[in-house]
PDB file of N, CA and C in Angstrom:
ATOM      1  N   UNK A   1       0.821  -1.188   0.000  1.00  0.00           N
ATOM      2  CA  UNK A   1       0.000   0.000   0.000  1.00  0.00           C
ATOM      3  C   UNK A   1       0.867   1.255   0.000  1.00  0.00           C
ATOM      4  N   UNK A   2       2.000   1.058   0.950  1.00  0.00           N
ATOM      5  CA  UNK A   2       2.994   2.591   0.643  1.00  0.00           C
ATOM      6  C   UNK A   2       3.466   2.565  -0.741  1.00  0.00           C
ATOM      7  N   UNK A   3       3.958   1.773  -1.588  1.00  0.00           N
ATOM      8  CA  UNK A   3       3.987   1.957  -2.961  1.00  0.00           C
ATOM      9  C   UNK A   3       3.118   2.454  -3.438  1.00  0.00           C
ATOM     10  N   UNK A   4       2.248   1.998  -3.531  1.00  0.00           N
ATOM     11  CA  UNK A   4       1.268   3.096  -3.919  1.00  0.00           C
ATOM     12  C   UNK A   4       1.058   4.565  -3.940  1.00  0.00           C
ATOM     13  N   UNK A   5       1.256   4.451  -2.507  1.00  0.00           N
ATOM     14  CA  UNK A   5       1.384   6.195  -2.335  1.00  0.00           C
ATOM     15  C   UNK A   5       2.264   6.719  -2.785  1.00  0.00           C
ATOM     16  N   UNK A   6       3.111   5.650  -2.899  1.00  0.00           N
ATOM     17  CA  UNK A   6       4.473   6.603  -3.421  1.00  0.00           C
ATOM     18  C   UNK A   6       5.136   6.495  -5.106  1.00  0.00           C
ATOM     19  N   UNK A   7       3.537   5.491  -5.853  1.00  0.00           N
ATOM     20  CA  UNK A   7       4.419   5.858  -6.872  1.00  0.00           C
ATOM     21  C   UNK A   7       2.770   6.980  -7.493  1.00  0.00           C
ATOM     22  N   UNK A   8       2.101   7.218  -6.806  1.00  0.00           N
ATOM     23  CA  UNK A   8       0.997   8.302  -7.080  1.00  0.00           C
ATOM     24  C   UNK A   8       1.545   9.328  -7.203  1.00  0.00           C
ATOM     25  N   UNK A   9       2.021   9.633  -5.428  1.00  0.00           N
ATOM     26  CA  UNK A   9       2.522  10.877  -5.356  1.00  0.00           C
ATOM     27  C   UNK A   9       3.689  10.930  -6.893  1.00  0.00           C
ATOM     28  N   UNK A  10       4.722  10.278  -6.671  1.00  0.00           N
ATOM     29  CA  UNK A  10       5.278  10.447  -7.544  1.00  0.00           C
ATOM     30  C   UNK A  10       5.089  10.942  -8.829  1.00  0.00           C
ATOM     31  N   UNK A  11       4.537  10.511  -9.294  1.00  0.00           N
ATOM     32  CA  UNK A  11       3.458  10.826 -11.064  1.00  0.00           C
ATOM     33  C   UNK A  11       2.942  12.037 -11.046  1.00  0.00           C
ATOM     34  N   UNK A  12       2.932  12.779  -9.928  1.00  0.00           N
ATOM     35  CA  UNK A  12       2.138  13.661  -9.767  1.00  0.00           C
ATOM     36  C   UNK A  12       2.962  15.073 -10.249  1.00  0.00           C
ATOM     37  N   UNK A  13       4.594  14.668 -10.070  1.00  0.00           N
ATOM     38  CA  UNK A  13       5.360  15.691 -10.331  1.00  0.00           C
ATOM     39  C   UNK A  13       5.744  15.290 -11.974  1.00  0.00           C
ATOM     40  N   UNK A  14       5.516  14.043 -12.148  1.00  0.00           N
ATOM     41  CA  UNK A  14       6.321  13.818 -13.688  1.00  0.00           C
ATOM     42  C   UNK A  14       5.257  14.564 -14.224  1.00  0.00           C
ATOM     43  N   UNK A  15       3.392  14.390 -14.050  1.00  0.00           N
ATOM     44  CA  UNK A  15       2.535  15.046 -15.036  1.00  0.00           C
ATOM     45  C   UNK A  15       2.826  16.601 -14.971  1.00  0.00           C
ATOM     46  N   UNK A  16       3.258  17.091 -13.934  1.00  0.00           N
ATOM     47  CA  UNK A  16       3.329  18.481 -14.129  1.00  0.00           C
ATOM     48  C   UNK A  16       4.341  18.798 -14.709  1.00  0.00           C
ATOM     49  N   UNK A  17       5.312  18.116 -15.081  1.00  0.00           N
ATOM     50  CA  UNK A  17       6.236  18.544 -15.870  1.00  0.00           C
ATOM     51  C   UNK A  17       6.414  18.358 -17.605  1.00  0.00           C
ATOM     52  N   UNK A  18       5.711  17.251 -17.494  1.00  0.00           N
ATOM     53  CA  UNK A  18       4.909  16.729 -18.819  1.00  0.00           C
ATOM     54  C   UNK A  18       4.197  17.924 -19.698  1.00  0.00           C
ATOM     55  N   UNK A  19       2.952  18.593 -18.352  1.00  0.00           N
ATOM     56  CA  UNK A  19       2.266  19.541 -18.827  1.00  0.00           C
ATOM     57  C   UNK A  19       3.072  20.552 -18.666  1.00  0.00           C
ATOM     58  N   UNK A  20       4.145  21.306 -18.869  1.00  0.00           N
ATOM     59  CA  UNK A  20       5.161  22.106 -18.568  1.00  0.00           C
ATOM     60  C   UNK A  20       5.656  21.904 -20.348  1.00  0.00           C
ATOM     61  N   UNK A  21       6.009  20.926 -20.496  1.00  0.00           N
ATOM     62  CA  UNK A  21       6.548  20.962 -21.658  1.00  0.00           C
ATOM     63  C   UNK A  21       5.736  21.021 -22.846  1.00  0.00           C
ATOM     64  N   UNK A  22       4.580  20.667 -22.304  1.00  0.00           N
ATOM     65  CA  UNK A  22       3.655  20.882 -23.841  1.00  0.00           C
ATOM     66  C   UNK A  22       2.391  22.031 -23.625  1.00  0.00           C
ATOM     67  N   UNK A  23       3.192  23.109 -22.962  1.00  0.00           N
ATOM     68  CA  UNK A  23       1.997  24.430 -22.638  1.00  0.00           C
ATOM     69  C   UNK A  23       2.256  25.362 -24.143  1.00  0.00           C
ATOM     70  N   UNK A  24       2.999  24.718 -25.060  1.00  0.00           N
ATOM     71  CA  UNK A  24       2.772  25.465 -25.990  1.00  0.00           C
ATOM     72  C   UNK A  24       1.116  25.204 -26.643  1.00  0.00           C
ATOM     73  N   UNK A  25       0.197  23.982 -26.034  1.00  0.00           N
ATOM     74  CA  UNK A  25      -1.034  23.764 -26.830  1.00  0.00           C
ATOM     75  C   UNK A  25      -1.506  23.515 -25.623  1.00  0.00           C
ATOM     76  N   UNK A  26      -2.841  24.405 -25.256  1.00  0.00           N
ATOM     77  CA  UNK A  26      -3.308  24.931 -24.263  1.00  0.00           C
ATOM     78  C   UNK A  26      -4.149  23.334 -23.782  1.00  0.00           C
ATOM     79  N   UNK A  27      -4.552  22.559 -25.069  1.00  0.00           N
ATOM     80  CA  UNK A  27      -5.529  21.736 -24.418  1.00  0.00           C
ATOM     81  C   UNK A  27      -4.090  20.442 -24.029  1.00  0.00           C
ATOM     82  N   UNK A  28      -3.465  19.896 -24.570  1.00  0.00           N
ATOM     83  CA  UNK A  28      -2.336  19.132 -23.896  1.00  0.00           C
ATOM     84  C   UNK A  28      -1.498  19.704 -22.614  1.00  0.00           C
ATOM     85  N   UNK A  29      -1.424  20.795 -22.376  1.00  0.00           N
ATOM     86  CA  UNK A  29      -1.306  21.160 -21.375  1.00  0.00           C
ATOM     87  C   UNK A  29      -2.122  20.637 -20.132  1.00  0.00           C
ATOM     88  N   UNK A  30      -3.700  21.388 -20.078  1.00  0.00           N
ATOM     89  CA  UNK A  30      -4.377  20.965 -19.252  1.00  0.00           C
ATOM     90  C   UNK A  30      -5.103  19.145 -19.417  1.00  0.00           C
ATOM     91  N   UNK A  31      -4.440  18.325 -20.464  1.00  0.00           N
ATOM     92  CA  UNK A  31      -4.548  17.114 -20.284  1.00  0.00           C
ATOM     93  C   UNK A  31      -3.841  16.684 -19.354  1.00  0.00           C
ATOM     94  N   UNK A  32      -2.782  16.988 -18.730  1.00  0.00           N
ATOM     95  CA  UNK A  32      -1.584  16.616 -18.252  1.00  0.00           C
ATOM     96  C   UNK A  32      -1.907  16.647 -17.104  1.00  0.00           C
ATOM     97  N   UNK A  33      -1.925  18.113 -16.732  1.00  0.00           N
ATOM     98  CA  UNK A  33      -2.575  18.840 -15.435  1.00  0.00           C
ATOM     99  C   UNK A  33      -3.596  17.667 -14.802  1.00  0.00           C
ATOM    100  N   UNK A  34      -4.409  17.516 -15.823  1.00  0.00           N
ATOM    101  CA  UNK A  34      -5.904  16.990 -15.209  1.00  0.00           C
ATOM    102  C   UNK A  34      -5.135  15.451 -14.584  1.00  0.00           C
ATOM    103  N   UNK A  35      -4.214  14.801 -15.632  1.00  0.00           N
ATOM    104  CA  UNK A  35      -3.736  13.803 -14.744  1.00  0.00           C
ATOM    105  C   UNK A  35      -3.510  13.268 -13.613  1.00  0.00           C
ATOM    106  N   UNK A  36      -2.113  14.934 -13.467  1.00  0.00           N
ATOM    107  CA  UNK A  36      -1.816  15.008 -12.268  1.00  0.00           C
ATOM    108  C   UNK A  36      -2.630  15.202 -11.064  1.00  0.00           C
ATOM    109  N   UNK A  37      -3.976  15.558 -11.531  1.00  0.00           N
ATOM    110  CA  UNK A  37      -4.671  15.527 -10.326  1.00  0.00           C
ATOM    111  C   UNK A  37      -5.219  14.232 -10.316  1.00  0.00           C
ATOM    112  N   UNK A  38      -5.736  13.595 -11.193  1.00  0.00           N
ATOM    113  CA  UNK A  38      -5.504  12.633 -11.044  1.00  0.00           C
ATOM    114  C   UNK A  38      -4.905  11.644 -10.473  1.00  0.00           C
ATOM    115  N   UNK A  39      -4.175  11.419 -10.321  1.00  0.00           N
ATOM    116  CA  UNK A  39      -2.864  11.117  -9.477  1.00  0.00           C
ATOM    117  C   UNK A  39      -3.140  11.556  -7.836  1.00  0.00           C
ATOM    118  N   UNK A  40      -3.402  12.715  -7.686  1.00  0.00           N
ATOM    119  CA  UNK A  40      -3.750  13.233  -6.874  1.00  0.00           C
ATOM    120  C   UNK A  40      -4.777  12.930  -5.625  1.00  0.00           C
ATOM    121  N   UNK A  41      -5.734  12.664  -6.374  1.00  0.00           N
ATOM    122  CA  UNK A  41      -6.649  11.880  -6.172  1.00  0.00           C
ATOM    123  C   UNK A  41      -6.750  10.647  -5.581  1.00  0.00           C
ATOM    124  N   UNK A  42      -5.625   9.761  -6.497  1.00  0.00           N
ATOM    125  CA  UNK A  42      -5.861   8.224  -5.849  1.00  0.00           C
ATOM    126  C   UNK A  42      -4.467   8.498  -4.887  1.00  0.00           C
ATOM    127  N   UNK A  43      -3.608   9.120  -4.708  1.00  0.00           N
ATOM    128  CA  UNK A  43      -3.124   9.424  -3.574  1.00  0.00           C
ATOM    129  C   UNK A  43      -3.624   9.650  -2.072  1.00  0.00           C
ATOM    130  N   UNK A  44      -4.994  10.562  -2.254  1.00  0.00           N
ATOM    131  CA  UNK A  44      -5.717  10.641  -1.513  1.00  0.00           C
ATOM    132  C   UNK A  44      -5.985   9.248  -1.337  1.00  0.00           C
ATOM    133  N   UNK A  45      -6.692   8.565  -1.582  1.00  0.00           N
ATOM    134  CA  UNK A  45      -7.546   7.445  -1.843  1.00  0.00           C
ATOM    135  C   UNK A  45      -6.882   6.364  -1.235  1.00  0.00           C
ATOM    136  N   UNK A  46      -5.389   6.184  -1.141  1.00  0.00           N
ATOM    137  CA  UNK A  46      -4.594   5.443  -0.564  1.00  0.00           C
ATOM    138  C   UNK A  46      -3.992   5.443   0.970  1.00  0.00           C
ATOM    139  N   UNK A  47      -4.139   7.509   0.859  1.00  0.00           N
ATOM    140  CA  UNK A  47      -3.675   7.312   1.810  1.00  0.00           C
ATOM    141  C   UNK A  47      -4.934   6.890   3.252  1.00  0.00           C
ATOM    142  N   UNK A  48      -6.310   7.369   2.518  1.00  0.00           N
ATOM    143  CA  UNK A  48      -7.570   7.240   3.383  1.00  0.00           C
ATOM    144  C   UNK A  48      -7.395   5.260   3.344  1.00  0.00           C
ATOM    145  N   UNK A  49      -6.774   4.596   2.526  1.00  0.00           N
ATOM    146  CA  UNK A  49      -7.219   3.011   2.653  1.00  0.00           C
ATOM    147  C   UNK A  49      -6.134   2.921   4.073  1.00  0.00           C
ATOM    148  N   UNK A  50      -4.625   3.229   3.972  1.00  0.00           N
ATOM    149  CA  UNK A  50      -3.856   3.129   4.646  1.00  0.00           C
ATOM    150  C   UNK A  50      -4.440   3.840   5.901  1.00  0.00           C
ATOM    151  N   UNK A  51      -5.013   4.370   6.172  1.00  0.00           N
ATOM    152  CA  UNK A  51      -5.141   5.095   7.534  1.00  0.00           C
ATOM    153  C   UNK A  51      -6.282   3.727   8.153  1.00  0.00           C
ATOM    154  N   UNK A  52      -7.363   3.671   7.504  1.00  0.00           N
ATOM    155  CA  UNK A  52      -8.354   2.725   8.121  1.00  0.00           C
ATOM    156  C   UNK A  52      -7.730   1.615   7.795  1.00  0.00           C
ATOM    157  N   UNK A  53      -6.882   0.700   7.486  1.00  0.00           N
ATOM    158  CA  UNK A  53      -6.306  -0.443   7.846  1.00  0.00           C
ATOM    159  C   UNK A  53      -5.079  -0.150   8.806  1.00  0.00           C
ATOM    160  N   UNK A  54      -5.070   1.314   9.679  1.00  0.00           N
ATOM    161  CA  UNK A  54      -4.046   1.474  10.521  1.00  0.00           C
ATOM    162  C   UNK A  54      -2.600   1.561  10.309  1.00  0.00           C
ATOM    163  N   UNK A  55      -2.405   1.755   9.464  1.00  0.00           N
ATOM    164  CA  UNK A  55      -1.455   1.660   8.651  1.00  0.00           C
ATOM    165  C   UNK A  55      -0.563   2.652   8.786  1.00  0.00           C
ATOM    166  N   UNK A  56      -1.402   4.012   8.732  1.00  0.00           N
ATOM    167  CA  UNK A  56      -0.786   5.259   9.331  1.00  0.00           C
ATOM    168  C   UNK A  56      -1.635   6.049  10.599  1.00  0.00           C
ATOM    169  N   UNK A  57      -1.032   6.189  11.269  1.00  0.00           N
ATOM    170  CA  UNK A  57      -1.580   7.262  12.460  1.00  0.00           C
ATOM    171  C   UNK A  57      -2.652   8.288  12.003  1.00  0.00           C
ATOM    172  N   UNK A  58      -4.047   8.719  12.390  1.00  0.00           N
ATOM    173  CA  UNK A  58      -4.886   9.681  11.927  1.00  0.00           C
ATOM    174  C   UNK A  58      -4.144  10.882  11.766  1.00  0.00           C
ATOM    175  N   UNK A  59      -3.320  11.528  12.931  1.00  0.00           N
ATOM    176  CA  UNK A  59      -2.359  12.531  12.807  1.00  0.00           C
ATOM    177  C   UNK A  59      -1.402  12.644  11.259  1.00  0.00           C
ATOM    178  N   UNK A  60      -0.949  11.597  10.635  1.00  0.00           N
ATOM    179  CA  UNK A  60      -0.131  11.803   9.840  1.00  0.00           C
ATOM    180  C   UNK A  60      -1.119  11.615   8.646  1.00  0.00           C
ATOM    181  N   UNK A  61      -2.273  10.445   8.676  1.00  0.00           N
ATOM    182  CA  UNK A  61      -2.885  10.954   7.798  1.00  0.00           C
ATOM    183  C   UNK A  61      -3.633  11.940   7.479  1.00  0.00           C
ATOM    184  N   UNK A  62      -3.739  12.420   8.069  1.00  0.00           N
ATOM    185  CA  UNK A  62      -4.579  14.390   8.005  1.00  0.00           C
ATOM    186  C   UNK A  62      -3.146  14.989   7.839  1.00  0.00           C
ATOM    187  N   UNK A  63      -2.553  14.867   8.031  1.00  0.00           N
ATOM    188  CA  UNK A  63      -1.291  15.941   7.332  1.00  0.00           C
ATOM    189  C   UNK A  63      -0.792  15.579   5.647  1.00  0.00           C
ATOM    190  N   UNK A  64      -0.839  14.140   5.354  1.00  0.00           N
ATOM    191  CA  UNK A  64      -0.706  13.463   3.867  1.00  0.00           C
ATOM    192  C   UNK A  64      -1.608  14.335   3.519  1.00  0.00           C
ATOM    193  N   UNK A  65      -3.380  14.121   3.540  1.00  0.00           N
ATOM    194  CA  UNK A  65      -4.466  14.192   3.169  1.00  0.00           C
ATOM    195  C   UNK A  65      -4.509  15.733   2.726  1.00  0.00           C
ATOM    196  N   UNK A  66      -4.105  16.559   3.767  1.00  0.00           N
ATOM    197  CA  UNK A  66      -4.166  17.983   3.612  1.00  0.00           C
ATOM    198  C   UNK A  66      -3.090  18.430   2.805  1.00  0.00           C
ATOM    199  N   UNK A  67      -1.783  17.880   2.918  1.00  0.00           N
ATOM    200  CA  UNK A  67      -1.516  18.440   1.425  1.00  0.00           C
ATOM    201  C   UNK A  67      -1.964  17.922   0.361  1.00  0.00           C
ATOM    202  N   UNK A  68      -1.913  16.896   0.091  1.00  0.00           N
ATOM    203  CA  UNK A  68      -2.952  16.664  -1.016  1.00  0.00           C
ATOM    204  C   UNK A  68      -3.674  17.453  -1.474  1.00  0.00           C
ATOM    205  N   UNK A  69      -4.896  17.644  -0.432  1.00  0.00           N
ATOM    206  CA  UNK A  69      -5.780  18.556  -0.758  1.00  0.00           C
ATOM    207  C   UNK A  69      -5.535  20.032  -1.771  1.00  0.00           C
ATOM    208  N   UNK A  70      -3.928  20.041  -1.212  1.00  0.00           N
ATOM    209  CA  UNK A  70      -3.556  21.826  -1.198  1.00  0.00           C
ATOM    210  C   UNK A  70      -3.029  21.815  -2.241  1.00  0.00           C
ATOM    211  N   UNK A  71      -2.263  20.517  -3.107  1.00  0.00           N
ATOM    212  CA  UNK A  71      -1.658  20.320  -4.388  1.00  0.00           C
ATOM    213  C   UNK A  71      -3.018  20.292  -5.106  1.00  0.00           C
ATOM    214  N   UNK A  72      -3.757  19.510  -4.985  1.00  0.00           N
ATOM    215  CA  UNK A  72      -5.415  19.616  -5.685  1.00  0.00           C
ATOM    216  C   UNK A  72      -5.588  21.006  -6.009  1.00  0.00           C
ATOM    217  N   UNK A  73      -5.612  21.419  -4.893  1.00  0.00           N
ATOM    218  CA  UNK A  73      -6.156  23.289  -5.293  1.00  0.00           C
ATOM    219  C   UNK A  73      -5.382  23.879  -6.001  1.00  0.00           C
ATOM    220  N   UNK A  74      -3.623  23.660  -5.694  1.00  0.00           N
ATOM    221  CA  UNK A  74      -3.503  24.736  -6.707  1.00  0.00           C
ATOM    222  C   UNK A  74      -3.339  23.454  -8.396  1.00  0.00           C
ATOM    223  N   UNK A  75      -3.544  22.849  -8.660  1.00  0.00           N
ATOM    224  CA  UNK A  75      -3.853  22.080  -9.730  1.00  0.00           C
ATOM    225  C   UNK A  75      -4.823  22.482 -10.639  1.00  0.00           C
ATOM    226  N   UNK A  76      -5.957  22.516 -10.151  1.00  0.00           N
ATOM    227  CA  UNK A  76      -7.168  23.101 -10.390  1.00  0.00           C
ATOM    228  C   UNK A  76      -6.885  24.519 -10.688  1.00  0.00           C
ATOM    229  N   UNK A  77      -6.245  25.517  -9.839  1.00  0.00           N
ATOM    230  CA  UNK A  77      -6.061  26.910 -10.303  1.00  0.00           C
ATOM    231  C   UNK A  77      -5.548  26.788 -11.419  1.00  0.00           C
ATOM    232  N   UNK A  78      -4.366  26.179 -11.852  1.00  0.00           N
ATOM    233  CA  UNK A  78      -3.753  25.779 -13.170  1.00  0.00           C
ATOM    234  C   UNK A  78      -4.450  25.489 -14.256  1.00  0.00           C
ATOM    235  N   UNK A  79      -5.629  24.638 -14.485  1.00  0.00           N
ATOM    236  CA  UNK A  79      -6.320  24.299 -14.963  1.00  0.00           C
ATOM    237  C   UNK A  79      -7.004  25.462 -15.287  1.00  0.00           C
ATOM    238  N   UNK A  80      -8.119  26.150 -14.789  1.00  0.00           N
ATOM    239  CA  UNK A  80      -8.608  26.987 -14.707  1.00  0.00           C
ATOM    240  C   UNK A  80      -8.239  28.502 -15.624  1.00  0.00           C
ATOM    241  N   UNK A  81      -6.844  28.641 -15.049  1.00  0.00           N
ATOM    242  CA  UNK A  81      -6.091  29.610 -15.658  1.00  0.00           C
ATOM    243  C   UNK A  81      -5.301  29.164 -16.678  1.00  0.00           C
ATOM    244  N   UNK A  82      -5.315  28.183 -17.453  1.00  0.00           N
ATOM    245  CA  UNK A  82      -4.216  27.455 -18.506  1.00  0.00           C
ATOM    246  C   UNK A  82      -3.881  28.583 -19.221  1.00  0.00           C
ATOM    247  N   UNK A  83      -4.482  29.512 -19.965  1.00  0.00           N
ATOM    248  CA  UNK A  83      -4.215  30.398 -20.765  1.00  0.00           C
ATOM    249  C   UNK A  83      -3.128  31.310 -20.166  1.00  0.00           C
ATOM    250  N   UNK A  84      -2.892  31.595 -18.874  1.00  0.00           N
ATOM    251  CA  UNK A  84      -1.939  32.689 -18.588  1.00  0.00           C
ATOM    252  C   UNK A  84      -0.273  31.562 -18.843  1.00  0.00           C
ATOM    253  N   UNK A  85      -0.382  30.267 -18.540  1.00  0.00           N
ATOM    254  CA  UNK A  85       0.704  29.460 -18.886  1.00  0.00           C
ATOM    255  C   UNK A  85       1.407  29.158 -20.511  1.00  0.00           C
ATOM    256  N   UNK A  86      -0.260  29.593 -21.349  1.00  0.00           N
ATOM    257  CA  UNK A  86       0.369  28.776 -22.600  1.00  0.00           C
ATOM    258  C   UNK A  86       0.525  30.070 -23.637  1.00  0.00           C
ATOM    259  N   UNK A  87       0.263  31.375 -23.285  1.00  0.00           N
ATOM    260  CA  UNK A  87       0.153  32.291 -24.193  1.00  0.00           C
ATOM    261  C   UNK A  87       1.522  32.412 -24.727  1.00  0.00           C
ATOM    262  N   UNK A  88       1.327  32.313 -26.033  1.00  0.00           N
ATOM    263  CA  UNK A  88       2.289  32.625 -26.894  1.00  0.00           C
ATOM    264  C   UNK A  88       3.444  33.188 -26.507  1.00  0.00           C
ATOM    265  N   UNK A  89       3.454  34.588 -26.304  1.00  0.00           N
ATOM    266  CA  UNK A  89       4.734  35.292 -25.636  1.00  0.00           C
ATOM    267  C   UNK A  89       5.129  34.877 -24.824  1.00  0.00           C
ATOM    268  N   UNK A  90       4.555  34.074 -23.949  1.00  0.00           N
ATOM    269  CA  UNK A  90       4.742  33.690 -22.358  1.00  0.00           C
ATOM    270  C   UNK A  90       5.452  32.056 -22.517  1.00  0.00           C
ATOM    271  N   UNK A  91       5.456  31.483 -24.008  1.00  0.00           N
ATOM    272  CA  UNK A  91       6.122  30.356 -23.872  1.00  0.00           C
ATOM    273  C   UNK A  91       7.209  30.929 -24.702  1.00  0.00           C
ATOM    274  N   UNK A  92       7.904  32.088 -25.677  1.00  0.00           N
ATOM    275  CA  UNK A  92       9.041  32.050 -26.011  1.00  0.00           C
ATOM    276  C   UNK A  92       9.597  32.989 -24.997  1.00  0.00           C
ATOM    277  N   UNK A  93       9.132  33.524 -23.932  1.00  0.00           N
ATOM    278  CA  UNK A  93       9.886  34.427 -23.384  1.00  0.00           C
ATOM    279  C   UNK A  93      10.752  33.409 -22.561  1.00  0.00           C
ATOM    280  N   UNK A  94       9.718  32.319 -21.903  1.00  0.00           N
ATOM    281  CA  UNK A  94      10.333  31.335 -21.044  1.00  0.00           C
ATOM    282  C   UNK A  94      11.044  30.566 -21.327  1.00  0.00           C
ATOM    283  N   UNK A  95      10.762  29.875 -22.383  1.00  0.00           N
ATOM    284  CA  UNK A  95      11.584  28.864 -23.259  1.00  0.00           C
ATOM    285  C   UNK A  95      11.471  27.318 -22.497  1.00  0.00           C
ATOM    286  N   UNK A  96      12.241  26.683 -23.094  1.00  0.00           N
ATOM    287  CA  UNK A  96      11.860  24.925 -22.718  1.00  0.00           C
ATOM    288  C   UNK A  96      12.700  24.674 -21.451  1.00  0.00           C
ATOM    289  N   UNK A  97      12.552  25.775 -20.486  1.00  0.00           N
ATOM    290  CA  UNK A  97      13.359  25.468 -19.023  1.00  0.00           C
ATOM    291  C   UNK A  97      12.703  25.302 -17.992  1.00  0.00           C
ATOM    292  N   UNK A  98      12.737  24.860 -16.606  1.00  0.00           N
ATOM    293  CA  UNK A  98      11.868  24.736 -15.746  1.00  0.00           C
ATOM    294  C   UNK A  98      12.224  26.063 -14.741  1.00  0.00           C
ATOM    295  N   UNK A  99      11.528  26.738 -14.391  1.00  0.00           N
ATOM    296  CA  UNK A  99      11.713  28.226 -13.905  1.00  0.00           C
ATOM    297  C   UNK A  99      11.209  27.468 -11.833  1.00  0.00           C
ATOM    298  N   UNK A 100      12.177  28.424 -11.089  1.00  0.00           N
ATOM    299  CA  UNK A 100      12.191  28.428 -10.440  1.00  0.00           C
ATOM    300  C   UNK A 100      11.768  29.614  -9.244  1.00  0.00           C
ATOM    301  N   UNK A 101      12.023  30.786  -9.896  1.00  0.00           N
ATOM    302  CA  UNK A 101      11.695  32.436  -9.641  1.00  0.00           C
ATOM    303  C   UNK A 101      10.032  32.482  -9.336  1.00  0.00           C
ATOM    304  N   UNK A 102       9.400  33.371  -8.634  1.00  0.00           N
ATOM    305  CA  UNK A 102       8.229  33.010  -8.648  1.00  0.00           C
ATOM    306  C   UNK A 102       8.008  34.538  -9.555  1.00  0.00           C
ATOM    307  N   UNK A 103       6.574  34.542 -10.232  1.00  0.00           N
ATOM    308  CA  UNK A 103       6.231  35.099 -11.157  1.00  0.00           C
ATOM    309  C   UNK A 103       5.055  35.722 -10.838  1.00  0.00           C
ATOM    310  N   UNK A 104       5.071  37.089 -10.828  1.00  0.00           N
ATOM    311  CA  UNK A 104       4.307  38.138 -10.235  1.00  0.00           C
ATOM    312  C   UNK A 104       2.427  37.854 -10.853  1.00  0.00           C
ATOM    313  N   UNK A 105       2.612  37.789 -12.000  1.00  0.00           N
ATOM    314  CA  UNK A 105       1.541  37.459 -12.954  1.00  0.00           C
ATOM    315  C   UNK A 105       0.348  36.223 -12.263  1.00  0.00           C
ATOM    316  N   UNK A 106       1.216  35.252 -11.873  1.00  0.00           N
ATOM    317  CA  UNK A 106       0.887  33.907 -11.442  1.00  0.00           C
ATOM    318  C   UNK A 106       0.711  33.942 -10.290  1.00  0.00           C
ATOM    319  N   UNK A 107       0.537  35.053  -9.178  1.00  0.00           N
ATOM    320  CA  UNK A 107       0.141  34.898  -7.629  1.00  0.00           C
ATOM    321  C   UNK A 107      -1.529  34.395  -7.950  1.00  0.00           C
ATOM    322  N   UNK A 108      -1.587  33.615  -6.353  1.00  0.00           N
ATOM    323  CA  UNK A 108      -2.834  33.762  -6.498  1.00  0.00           C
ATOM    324  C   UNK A 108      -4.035  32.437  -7.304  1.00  0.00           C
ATOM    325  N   UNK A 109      -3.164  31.488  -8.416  1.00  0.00           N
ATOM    326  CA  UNK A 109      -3.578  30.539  -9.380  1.00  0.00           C
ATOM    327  C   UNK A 109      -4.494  30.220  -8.546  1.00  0.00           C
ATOM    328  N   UNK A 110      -4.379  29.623  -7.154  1.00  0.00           N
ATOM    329  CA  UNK A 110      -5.554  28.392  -6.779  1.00  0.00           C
ATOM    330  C   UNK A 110      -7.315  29.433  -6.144  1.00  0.00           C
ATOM    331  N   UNK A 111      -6.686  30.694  -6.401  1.00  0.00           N
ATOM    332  CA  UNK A 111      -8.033  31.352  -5.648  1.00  0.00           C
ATOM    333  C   UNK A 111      -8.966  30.871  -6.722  1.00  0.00           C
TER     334      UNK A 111
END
């Protein structure tokens, strides 16, 4: 069952990077995205099986669970807002790198 969680969680960062690389086309982008929540999801789902077979402490599973939750949200903001990620200027200004800087434009995604 921790495999699980851990190759969910896991996937969860490859889809966002997946959808990172193909935000030049707004709808493969948010295919990706939607994955990763996906992913997201049965993360949740594992970690709620693992908690009621005792598996993990309620304490630690409400801390798994809640980030989860909080990667969900801002997932969904992403989704939501795909267009400020895939606009034209905004993919040659950036180029095919993974940016680390946070970006004034982009506060705010999961409201």
């Amino acid at each position: 069952m921790t495999d699980q969680i851990r190759r969910s969680s896991r996937s969860i960062g490859a889809h966002i990077a997946e959808a990172w690389a193909k935000r030049r086309y707004e709808r493969h982008f948010v295919s990706k995205l939607t994955d990763a929540d996906a992913e997201q999801m049965e993360t949740q789902h594992w970690i709620d099986v693992a908690s009621d077979c005792g598996y993990l402490s309620a304490e630690n599973a409400q801390e798994l669970f809640s980030g989860s939750i909080d990667t969900g949200r801002l997932l969904q903001g992403m989704i939501r807002k795909a267009a400020l990620f895939c606009s034209a200027t905004r993919v040659e200004e950036q180029g095919p790198v993974y940016r680390s800087e946070p970006d004034p434009e982009l506060d705010g995604i999961d409201e």
